[in-house]
N, C-alpha and C. Protein backbone atom coordinates (compact mmCIF):
# COMPACT_ATOMS: atom_id res chain seq x y z
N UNK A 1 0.85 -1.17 0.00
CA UNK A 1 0.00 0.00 0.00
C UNK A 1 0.90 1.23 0.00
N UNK A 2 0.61 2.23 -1.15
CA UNK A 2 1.89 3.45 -0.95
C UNK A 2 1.16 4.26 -1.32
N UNK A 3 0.91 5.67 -0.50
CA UNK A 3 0.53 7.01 -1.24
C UNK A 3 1.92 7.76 -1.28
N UNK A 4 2.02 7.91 -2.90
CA UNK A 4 3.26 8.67 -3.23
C UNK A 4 4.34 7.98 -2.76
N UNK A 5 5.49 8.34 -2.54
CA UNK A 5 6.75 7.30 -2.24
C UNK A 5 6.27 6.43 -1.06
N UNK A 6 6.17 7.05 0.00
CA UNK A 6 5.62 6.24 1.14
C UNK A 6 4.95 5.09 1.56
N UNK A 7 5.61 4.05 1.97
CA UNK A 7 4.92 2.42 2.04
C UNK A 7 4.05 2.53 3.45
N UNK A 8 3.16 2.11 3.50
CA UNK A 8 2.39 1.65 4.38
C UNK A 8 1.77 0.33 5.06
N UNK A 9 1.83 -0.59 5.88
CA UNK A 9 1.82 -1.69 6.24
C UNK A 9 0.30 -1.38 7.29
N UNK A 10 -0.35 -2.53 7.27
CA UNK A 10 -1.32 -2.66 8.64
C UNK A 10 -0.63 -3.77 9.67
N UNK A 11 -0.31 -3.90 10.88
CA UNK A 11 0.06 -5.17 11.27
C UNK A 11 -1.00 -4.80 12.81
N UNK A 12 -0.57 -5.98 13.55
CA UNK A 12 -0.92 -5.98 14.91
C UNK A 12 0.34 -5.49 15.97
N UNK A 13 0.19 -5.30 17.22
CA UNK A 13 1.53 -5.19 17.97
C UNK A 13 1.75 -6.20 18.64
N UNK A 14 3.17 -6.90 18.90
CA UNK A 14 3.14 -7.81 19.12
C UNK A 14 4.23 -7.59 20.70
N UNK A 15 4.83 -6.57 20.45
CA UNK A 15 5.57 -6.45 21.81
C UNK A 15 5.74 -4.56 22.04
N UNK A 16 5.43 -4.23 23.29
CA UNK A 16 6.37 -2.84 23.51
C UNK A 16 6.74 -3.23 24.82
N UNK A 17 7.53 -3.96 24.73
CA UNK A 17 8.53 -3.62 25.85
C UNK A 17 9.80 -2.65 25.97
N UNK A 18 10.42 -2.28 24.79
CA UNK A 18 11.33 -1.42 24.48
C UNK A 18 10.64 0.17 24.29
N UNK A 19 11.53 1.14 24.99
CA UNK A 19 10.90 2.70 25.27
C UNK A 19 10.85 3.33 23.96
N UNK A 20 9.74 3.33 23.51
CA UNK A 20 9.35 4.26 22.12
C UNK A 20 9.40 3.56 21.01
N UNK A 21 9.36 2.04 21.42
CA UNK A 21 9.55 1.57 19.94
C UNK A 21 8.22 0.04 20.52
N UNK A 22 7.58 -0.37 19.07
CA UNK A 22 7.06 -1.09 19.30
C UNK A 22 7.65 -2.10 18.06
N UNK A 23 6.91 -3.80 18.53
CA UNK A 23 7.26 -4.38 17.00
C UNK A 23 6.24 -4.75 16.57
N UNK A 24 5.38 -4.43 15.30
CA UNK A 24 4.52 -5.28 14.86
C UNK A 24 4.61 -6.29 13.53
N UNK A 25 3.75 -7.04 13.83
CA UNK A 25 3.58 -8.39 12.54
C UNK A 25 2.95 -8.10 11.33
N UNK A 26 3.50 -7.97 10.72
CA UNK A 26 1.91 -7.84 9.74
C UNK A 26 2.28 -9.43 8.59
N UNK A 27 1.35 -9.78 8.53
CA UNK A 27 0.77 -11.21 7.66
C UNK A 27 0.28 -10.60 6.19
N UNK A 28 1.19 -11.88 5.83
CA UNK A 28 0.93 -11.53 3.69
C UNK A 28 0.31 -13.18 3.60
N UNK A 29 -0.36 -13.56 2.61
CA UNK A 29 -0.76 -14.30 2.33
C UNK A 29 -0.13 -14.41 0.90
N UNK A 30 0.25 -15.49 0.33
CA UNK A 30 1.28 -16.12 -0.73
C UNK A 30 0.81 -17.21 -0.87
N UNK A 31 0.95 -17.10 -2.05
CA UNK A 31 0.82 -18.88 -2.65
C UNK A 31 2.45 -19.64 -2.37
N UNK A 32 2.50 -20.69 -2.21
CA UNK A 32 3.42 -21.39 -2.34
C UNK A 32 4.01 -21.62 -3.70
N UNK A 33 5.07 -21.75 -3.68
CA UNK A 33 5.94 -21.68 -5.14
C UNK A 33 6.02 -22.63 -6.02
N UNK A 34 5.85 -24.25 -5.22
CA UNK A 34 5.51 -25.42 -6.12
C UNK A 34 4.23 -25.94 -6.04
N UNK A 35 3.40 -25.66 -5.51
CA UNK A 35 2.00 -26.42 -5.27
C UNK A 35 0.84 -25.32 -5.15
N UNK A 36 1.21 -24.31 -4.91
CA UNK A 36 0.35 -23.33 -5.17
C UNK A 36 -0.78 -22.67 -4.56
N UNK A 37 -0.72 -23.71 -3.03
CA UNK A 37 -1.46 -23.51 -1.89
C UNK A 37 -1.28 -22.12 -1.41
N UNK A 38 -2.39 -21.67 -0.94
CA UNK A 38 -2.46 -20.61 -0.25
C UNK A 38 -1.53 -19.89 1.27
N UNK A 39 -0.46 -19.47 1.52
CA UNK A 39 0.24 -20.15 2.61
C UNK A 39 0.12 -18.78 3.32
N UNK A 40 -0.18 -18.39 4.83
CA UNK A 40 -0.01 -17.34 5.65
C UNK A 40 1.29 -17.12 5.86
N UNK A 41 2.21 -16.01 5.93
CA UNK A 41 3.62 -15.64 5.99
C UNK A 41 3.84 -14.36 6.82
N UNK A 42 4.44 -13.98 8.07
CA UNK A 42 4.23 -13.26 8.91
C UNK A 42 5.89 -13.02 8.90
N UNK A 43 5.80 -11.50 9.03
CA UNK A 43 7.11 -10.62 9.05
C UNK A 43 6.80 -9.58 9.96
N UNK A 44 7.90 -9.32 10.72
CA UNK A 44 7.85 -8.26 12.15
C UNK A 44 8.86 -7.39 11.78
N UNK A 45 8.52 -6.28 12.02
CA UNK A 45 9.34 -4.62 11.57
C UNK A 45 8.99 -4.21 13.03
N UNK A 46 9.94 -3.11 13.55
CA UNK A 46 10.26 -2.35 14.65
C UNK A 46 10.15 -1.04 14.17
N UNK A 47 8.82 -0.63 14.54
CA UNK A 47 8.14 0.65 14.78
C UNK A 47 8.22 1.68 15.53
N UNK A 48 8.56 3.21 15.36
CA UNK A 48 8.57 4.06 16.08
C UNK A 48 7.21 4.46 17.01
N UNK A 49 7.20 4.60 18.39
CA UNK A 49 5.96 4.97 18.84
C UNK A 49 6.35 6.14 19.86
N UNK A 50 6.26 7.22 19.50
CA UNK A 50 6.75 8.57 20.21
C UNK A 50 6.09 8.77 21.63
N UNK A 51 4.77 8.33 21.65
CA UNK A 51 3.90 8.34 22.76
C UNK A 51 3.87 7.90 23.64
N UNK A 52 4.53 6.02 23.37
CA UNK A 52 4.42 5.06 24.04
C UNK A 52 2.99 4.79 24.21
N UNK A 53 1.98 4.88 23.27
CA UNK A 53 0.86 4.63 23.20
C UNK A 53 0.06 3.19 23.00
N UNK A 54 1.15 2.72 21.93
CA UNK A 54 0.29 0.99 21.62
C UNK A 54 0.75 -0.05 22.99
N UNK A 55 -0.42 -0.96 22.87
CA UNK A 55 -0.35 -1.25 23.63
C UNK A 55 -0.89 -3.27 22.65
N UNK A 56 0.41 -4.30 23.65
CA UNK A 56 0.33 -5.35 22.53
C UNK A 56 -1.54 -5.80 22.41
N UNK A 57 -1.62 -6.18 21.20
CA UNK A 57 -3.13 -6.37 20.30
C UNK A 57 -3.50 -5.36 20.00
N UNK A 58 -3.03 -4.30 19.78
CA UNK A 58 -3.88 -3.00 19.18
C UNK A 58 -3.47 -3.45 17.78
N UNK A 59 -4.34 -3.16 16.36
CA UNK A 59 -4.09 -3.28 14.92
C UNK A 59 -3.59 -1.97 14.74
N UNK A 60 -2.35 -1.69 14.20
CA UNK A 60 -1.49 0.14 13.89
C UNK A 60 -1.33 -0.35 12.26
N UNK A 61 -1.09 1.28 12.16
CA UNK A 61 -0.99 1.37 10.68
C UNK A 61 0.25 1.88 10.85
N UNK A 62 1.76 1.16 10.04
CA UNK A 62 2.96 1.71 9.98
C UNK A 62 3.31 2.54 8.72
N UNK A 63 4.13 3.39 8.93
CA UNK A 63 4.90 4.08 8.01
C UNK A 63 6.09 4.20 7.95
N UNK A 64 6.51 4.16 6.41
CA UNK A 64 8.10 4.50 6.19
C UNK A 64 8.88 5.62 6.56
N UNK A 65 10.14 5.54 7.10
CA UNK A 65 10.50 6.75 7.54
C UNK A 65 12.32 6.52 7.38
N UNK A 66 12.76 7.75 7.72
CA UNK A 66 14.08 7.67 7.46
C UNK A 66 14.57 6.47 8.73
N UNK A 67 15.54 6.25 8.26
CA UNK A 67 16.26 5.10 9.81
C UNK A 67 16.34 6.00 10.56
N UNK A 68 15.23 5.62 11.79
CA UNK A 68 16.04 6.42 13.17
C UNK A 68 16.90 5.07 14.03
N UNK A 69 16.95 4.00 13.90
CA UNK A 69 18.06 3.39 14.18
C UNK A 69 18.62 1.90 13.65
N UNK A 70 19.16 1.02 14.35
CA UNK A 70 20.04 0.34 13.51
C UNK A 70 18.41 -1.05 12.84
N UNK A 71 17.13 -1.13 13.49
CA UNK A 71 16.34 -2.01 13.41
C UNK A 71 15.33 -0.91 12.60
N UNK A 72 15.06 0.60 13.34
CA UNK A 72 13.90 1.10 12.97
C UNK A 72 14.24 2.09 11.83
N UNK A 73 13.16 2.04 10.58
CA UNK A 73 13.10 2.75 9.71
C UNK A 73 11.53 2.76 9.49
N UNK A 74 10.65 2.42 10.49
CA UNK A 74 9.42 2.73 10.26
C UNK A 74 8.70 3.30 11.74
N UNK A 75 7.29 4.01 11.53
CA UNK A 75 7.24 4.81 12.59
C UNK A 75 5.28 4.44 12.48
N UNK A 76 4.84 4.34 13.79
CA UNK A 76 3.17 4.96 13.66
C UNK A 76 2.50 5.77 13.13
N UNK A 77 1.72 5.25 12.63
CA UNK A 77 1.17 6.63 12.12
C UNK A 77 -0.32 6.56 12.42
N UNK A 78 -0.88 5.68 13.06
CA UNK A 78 -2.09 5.84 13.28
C UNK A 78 -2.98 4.37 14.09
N UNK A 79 -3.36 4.51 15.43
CA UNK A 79 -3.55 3.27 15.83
C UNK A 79 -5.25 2.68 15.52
N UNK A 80 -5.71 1.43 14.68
CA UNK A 80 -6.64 1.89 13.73
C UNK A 80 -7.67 1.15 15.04
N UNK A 81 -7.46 -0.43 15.50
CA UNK A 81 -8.25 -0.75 16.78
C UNK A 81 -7.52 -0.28 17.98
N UNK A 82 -7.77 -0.53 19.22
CA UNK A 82 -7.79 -0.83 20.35
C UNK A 82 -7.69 -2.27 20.72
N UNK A 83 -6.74 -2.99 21.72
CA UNK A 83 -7.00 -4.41 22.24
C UNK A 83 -8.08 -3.78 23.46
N UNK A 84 -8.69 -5.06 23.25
CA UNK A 84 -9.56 -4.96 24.75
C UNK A 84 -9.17 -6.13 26.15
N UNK A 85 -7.93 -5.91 25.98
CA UNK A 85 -6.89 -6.76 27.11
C UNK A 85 -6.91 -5.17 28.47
N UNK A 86 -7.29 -5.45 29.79
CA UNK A 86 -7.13 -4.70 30.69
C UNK A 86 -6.14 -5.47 32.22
């Protein structure tokens, strides 16, 4: 998903234990390369979260951004659910 240069991912959060940074998953669905089955495929990127706002099971929408460090080059941009974990 890209408006203008900018990539955009939906994932879930899967950890913030680290200060200002979260990691989320986001899942692609792929066919398999010899048989052609439908296969779920899950990749985790380390997200900027300035707020310290997400909280793990919230669904965020990530964005591309310059590297702010040696893992993160993507940042929040918008948290789309809420988990309802209290």
């Amino acid at each position: 998903m890209t408006e203008g240069r900018r990539q955009y991912k939906v994932g879930r959060v899967v950890s913030n234990k680290m200060n200002k940074t979260v990691v989320v998953a986001v899942d692609y669905l792929r066919p398999h390369p010899l048989y052609r089955k439908i296969m779920r495929t899950t990749k985790k990127f380390h997200a900027h979260d300035e707020q310290n706002s997400c909280r793990v099971g919230d669904v965020v929408r990530i964005g591309e951004t310059k590297p702010i460090s040696k893992t993160k080059c993507w940042e929040v941009v918008e948290v789309v659910t809420q988990s309802q974990e209290d």
